[in-house]
Every structure is written in structure tokens, then in C-alpha cells.
PDB file of N, CA and C in Angstrom:
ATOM      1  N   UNK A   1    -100.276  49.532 -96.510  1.00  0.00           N
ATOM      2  CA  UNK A   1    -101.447  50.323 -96.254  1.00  0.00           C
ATOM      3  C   UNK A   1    -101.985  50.011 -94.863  1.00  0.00           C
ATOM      4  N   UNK A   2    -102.365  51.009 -94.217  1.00  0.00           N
ATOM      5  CA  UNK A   2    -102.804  51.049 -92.917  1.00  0.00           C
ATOM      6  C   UNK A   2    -104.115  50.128 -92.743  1.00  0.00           C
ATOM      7  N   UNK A   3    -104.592  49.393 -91.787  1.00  0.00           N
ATOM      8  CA  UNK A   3    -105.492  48.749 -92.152  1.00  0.00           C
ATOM      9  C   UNK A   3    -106.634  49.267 -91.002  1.00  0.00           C
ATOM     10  N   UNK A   4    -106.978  50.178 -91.130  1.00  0.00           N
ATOM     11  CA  UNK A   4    -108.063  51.582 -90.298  1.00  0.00           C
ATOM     12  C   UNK A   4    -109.248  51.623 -91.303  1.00  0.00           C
ATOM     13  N   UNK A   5    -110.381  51.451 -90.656  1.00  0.00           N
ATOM     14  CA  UNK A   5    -111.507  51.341 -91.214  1.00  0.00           C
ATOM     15  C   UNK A   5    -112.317  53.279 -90.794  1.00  0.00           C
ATOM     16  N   UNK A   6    -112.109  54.304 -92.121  1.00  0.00           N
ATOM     17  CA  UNK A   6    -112.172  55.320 -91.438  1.00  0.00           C
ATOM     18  C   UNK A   6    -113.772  55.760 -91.063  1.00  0.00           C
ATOM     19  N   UNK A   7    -114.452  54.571 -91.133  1.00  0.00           N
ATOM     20  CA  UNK A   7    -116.159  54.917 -90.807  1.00  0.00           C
ATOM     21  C   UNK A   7    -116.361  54.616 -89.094  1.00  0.00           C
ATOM     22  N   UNK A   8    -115.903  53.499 -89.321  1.00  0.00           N
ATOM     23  CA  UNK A   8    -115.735  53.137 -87.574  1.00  0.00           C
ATOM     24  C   UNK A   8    -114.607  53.126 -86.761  1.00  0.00           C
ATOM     25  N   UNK A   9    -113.784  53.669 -87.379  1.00  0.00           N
ATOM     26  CA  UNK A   9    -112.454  53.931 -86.641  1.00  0.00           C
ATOM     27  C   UNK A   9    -111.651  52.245 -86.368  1.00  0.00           C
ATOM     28  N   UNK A  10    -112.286  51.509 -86.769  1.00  0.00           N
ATOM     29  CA  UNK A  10    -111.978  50.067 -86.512  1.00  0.00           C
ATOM     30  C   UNK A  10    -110.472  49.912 -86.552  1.00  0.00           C
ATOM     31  N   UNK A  11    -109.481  49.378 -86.079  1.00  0.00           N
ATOM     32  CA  UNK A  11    -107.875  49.250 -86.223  1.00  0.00           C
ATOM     33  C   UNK A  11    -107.547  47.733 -85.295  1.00  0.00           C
ATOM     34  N   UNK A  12    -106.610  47.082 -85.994  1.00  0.00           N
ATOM     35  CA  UNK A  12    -105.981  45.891 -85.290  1.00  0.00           C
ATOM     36  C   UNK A  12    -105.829  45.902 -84.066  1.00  0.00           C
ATOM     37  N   UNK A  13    -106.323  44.958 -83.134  1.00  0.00           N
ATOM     38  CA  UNK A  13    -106.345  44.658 -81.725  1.00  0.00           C
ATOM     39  C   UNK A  13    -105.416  43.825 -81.592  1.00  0.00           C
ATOM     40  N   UNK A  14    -104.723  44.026 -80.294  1.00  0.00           N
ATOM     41  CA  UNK A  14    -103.505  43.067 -79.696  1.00  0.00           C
ATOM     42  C   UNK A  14    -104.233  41.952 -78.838  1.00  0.00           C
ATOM     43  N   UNK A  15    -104.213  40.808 -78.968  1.00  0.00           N
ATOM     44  CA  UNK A  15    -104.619  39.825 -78.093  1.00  0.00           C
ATOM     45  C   UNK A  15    -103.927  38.816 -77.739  1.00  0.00           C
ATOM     46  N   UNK A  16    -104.159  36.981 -77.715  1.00  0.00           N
ATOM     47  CA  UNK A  16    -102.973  36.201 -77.159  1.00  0.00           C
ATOM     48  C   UNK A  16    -103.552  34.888 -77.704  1.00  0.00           C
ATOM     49  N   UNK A  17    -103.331  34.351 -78.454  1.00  0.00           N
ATOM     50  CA  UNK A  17    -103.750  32.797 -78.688  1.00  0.00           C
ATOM     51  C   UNK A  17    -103.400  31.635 -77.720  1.00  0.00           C
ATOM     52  N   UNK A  18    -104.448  31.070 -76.637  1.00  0.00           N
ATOM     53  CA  UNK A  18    -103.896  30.520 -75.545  1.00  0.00           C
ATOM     54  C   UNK A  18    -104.102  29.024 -76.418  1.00  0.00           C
ATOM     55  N   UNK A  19    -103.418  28.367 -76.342  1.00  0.00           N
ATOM     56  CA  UNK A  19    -102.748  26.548 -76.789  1.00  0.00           C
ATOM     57  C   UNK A  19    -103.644  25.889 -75.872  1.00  0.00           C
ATOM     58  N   UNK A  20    -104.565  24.814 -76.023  1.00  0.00           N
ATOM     59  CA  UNK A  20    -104.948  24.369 -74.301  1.00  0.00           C
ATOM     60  C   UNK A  20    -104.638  22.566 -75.069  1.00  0.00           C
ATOM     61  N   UNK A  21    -104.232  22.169 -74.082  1.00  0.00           N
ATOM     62  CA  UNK A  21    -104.248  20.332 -74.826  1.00  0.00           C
ATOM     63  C   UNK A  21    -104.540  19.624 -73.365  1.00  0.00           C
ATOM     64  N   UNK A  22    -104.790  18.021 -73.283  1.00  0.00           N
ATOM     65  CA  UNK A  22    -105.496  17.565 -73.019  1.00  0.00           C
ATOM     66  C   UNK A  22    -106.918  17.425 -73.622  1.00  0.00           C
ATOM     67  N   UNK A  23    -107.956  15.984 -72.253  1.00  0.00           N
ATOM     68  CA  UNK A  23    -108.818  16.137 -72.788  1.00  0.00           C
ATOM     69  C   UNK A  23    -110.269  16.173 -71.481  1.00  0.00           C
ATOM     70  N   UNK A  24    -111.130  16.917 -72.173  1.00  0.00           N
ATOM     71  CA  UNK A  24    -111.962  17.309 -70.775  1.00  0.00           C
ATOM     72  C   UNK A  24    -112.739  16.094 -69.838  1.00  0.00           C
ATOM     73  N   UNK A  25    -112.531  16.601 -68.988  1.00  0.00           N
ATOM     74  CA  UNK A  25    -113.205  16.262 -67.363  1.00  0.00           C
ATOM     75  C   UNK A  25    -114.631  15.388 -68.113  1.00  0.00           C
ATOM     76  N   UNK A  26    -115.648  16.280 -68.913  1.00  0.00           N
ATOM     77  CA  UNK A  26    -116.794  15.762 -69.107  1.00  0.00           C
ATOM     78  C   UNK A  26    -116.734  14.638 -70.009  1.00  0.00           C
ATOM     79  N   UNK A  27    -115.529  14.335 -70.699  1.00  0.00           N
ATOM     80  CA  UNK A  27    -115.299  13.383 -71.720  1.00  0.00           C
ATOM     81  C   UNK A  27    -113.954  12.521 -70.947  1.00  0.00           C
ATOM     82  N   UNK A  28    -114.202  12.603 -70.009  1.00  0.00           N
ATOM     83  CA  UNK A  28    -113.378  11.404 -69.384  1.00  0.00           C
ATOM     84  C   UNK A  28    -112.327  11.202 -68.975  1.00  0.00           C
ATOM     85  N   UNK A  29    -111.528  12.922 -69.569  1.00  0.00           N
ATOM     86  CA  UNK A  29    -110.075  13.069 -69.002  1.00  0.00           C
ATOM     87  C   UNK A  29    -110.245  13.608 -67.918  1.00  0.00           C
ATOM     88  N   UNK A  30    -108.816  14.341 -67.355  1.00  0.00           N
ATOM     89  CA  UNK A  30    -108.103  14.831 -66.198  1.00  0.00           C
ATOM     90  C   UNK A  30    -108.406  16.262 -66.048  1.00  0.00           C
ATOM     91  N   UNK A  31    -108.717  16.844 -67.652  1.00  0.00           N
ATOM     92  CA  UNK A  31    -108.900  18.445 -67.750  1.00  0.00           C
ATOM     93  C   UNK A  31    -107.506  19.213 -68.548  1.00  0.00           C
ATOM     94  N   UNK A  32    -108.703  20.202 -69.128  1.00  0.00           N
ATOM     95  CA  UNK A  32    -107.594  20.844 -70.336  1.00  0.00           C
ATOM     96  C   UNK A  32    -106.262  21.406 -69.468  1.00  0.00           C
ATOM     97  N   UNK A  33    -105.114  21.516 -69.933  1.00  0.00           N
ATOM     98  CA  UNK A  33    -104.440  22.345 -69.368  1.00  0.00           C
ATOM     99  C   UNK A  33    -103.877  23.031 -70.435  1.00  0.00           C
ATOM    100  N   UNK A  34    -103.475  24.376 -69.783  1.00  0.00           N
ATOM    101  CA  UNK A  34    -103.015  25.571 -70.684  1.00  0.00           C
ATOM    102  C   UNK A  34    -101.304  25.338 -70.988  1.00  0.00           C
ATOM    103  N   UNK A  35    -101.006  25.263 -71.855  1.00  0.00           N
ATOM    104  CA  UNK A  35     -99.633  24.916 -72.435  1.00  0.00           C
ATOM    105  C   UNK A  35     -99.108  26.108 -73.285  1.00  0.00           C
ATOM    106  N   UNK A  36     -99.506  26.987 -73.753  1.00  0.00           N
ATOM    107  CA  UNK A  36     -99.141  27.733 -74.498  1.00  0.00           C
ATOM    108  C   UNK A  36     -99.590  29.623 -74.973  1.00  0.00           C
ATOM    109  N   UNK A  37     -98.982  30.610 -74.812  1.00  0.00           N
ATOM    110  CA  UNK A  37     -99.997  31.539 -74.484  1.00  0.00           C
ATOM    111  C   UNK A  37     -99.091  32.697 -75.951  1.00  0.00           C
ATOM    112  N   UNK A  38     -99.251  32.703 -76.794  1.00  0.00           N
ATOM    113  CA  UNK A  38     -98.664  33.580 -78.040  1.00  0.00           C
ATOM    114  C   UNK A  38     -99.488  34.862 -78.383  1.00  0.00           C
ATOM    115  N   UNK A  39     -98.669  35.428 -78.193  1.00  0.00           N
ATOM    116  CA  UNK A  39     -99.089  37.051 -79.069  1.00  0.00           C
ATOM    117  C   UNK A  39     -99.792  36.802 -80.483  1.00  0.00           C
ATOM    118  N   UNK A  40    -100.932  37.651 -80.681  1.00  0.00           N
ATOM    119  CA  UNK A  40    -101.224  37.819 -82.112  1.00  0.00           C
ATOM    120  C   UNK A  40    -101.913  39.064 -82.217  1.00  0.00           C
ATOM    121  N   UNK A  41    -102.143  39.365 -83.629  1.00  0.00           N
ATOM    122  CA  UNK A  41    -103.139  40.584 -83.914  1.00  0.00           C
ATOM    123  C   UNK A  41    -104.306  40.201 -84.514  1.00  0.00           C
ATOM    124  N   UNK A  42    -105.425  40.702 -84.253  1.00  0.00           N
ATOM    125  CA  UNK A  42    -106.843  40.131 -84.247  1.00  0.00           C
ATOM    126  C   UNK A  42    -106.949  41.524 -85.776  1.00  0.00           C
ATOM    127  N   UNK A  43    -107.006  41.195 -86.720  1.00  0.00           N
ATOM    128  CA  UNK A  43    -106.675  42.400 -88.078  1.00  0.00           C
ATOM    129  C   UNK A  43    -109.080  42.357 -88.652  1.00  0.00           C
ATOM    130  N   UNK A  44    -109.156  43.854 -88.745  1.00  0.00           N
ATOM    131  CA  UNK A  44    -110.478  44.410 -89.017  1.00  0.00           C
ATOM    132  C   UNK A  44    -110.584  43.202 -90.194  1.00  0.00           C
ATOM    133  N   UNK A  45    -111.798  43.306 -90.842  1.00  0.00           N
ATOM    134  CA  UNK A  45    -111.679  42.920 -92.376  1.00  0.00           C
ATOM    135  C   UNK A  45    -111.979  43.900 -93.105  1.00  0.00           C
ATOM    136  N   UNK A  46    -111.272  44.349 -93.541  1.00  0.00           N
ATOM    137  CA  UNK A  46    -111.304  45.112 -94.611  1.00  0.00           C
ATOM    138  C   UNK A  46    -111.153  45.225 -95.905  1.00  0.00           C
ATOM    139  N   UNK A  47    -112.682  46.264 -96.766  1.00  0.00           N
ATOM    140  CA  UNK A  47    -112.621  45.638 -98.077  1.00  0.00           C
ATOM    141  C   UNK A  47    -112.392  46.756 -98.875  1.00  0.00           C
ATOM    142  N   UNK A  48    -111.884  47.181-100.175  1.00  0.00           N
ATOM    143  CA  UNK A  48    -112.094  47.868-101.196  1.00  0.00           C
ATOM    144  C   UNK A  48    -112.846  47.977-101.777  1.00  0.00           C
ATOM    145  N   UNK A  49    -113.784  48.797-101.889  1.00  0.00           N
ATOM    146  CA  UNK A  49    -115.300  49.632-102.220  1.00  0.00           C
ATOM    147  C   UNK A  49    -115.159  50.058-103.121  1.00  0.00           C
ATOM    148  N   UNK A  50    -115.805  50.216-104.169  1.00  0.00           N
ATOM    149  CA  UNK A  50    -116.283  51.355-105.221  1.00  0.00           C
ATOM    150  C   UNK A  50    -117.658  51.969-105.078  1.00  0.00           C
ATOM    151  N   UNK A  51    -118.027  52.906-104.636  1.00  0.00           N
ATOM    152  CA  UNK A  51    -119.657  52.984-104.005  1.00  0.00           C
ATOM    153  C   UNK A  51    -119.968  54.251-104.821  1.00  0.00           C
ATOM    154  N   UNK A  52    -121.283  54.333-105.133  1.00  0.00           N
ATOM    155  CA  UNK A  52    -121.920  54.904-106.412  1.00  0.00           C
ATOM    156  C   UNK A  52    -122.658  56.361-105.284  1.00  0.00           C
ATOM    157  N   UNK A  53    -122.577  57.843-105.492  1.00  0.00           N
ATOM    158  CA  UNK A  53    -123.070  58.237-104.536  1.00  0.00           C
ATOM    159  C   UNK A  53    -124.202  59.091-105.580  1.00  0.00           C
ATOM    160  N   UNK A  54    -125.752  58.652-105.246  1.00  0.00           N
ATOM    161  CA  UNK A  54    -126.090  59.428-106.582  1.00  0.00           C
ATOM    162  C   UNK A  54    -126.689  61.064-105.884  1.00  0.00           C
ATOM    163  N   UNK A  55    -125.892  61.242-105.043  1.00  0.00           N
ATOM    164  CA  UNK A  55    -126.483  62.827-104.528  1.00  0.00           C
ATOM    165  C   UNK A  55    -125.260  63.523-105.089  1.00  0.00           C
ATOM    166  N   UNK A  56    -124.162  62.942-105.445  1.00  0.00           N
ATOM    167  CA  UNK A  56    -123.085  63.686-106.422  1.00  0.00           C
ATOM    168  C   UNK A  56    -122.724  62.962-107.743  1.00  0.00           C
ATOM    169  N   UNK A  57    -123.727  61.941-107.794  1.00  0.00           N
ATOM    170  CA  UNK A  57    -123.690  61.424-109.112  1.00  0.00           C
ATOM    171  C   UNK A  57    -122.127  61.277-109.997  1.00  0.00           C
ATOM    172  N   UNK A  58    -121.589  60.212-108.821  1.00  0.00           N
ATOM    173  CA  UNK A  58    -120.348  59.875-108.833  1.00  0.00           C
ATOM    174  C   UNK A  58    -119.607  59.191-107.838  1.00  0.00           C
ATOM    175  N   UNK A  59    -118.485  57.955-108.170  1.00  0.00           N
ATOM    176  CA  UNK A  59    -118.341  56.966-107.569  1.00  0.00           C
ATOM    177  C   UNK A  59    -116.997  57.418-106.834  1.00  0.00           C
ATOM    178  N   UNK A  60    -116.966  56.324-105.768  1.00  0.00           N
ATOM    179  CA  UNK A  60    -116.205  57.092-104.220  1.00  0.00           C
ATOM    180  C   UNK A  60    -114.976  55.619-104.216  1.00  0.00           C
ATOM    181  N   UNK A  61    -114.135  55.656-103.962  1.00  0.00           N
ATOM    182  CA  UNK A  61    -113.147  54.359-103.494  1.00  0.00           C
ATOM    183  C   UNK A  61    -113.207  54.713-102.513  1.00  0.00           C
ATOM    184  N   UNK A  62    -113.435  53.678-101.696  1.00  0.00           N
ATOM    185  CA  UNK A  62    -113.015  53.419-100.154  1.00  0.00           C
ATOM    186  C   UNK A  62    -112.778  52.200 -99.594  1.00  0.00           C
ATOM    187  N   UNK A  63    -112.058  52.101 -98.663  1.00  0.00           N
ATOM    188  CA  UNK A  63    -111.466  51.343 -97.974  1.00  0.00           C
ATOM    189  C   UNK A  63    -112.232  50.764 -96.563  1.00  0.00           C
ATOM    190  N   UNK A  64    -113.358  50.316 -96.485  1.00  0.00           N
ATOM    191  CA  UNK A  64    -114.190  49.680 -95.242  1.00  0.00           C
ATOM    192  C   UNK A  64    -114.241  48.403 -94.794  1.00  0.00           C
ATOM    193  N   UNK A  65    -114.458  48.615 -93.678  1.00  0.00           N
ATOM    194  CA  UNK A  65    -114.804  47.666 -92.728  1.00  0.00           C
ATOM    195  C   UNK A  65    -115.894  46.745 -93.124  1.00  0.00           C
ATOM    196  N   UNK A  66    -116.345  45.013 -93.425  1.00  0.00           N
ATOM    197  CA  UNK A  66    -117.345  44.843 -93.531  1.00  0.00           C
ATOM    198  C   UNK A  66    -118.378  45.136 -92.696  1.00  0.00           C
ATOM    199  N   UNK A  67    -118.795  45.807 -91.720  1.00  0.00           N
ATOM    200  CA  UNK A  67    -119.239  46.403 -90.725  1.00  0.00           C
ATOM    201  C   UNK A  67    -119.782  47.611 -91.251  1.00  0.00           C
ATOM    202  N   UNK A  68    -118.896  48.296 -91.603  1.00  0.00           N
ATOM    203  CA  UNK A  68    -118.932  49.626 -91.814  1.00  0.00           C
ATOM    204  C   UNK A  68    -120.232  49.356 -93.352  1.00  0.00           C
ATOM    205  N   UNK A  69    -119.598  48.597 -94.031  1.00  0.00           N
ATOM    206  CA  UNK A  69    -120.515  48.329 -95.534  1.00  0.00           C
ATOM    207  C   UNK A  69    -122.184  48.445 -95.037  1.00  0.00           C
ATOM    208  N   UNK A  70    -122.371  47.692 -93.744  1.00  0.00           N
ATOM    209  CA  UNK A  70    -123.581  47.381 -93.427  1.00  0.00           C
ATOM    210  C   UNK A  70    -124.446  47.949 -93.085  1.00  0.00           C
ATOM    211  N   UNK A  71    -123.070  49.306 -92.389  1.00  0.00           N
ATOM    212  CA  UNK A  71    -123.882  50.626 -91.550  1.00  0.00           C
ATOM    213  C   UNK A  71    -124.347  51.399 -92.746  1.00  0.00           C
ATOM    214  N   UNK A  72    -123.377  51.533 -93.832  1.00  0.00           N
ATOM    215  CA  UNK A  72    -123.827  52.334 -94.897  1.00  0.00           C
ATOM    216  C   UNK A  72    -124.743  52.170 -95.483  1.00  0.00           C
ATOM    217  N   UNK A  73    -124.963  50.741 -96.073  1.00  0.00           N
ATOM    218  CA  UNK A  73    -126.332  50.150 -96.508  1.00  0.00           C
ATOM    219  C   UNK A  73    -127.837  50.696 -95.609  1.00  0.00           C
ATOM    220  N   UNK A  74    -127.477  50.482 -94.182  1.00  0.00           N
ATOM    221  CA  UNK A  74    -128.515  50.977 -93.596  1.00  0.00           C
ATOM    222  C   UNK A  74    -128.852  52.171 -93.325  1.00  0.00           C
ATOM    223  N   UNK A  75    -128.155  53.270 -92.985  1.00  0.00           N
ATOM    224  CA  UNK A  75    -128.189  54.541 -92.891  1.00  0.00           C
ATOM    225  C   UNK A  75    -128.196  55.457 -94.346  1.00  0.00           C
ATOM    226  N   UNK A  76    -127.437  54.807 -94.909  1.00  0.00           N
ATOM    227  CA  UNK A  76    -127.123  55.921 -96.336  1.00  0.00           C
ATOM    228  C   UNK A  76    -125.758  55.961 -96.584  1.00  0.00           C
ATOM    229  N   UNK A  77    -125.458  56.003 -97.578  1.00  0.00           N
ATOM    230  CA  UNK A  77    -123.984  56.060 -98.079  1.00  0.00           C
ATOM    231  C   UNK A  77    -123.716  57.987 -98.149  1.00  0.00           C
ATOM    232  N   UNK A  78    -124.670  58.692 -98.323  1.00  0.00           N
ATOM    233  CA  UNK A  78    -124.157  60.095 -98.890  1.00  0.00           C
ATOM    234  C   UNK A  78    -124.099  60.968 -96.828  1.00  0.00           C
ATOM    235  N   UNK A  79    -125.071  60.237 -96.095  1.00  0.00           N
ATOM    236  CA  UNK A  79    -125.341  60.636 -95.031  1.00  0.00           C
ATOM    237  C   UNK A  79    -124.159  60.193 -93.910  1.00  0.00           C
ATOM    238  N   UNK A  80    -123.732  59.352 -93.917  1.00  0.00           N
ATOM    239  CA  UNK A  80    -122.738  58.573 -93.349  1.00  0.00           C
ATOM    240  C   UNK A  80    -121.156  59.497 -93.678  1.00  0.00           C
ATOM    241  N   UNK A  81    -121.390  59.557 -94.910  1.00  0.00           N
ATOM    242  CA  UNK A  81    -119.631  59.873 -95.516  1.00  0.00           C
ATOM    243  C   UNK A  81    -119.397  61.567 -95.404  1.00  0.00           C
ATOM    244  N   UNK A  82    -120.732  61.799 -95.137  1.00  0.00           N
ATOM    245  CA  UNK A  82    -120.789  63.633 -95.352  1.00  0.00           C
ATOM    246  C   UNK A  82    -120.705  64.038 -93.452  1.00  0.00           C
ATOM    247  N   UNK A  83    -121.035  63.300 -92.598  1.00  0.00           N
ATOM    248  CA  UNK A  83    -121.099  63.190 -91.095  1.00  0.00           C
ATOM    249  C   UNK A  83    -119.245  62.809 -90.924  1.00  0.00           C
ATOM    250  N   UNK A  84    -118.786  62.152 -91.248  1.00  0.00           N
ATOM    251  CA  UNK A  84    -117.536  61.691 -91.325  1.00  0.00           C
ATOM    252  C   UNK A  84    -116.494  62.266 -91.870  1.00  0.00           C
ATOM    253  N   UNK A  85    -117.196  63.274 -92.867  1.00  0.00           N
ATOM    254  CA  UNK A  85    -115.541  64.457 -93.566  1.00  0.00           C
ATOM    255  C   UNK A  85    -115.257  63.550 -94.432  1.00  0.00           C
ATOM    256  N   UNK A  86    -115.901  62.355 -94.991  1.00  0.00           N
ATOM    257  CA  UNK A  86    -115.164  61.597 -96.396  1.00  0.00           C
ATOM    258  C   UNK A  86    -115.561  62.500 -97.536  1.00  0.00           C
ATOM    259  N   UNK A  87    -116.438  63.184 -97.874  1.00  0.00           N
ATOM    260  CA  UNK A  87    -116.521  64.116 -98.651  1.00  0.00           C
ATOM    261  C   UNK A  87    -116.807  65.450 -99.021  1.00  0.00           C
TER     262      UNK A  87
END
């Protein structure tokens, strides 16, 4: 399953996990140096919803962003999903 958050469009970012060893200048060493630089994917969090919509008085599965949960909480769940084409 795709892991696309379809409220905020949210989707996995490409980034780089940099390695650094040593130990710092302010603690008495020489200074960090960079040793290591790896690919990774930075993945949304995403949760499985059951959300209650009572302007159709009936429950919705969805697939959100914890983000997205928060926007809904604050704005409206029926206002949000009806702006968006979820229903």
C-alpha cells in the first residue's frame, strides 16, 4: 500500500543519514568528523482511521497522516473531506 497521506498530499522523502564519530572540540576532542553519508527514506506516519461523519451519519476508513488527524479535528472532518473529493 502506497504510503500517501490523501489530506495533505504527504509522501516519503529521500534524504541521507550522515555517520559523524569522534568527539567535540567543546568536550575536549579534535572535532566530529563525517565518516559516513547513507541513503534513506524519511516515511509520513501514517494511520488507519475509522471516522464517524455525522452530516452522513456514517463511518469513513481512511488512511491519514497524524497531521492530517489534527487538521481534521480542528477544521471538521465533513468540511475537510468534502473540499478534498473524499466524499
Amino acid at each position: 500500500m502506497s504510503k500517501i497521506c490523501p489530506i495533505l498530499n504527504v509522501r516519503p522523502a529521500r534524504g541521507r543519514k550522515i555517520i559523524r564519530k569522534g568527539k567535540a572540540k567543546k568536550k575536549g576532542g579534535i572535532g566530529l568528523h563525517t565518516t559516513g553519508n547513507t541513503p534513506r527514506l524519511f516515511l509520513p506516519n501514517i494511520r488507519n482511521k475509522k471516522l464517524f461523519i455525522p452530516e452522513l451519519a456514517k463511518k469513513v476508513n481512511l488512511r491519514l497522516s497524524a497531521r492530517a488527524l489534527k487538521t481534521l479535528m480542528k477544521k471538521g472532518t465533513y468540511t475537510i473531506l468534502k473540499e478534498k473529493g473524499l466524499i
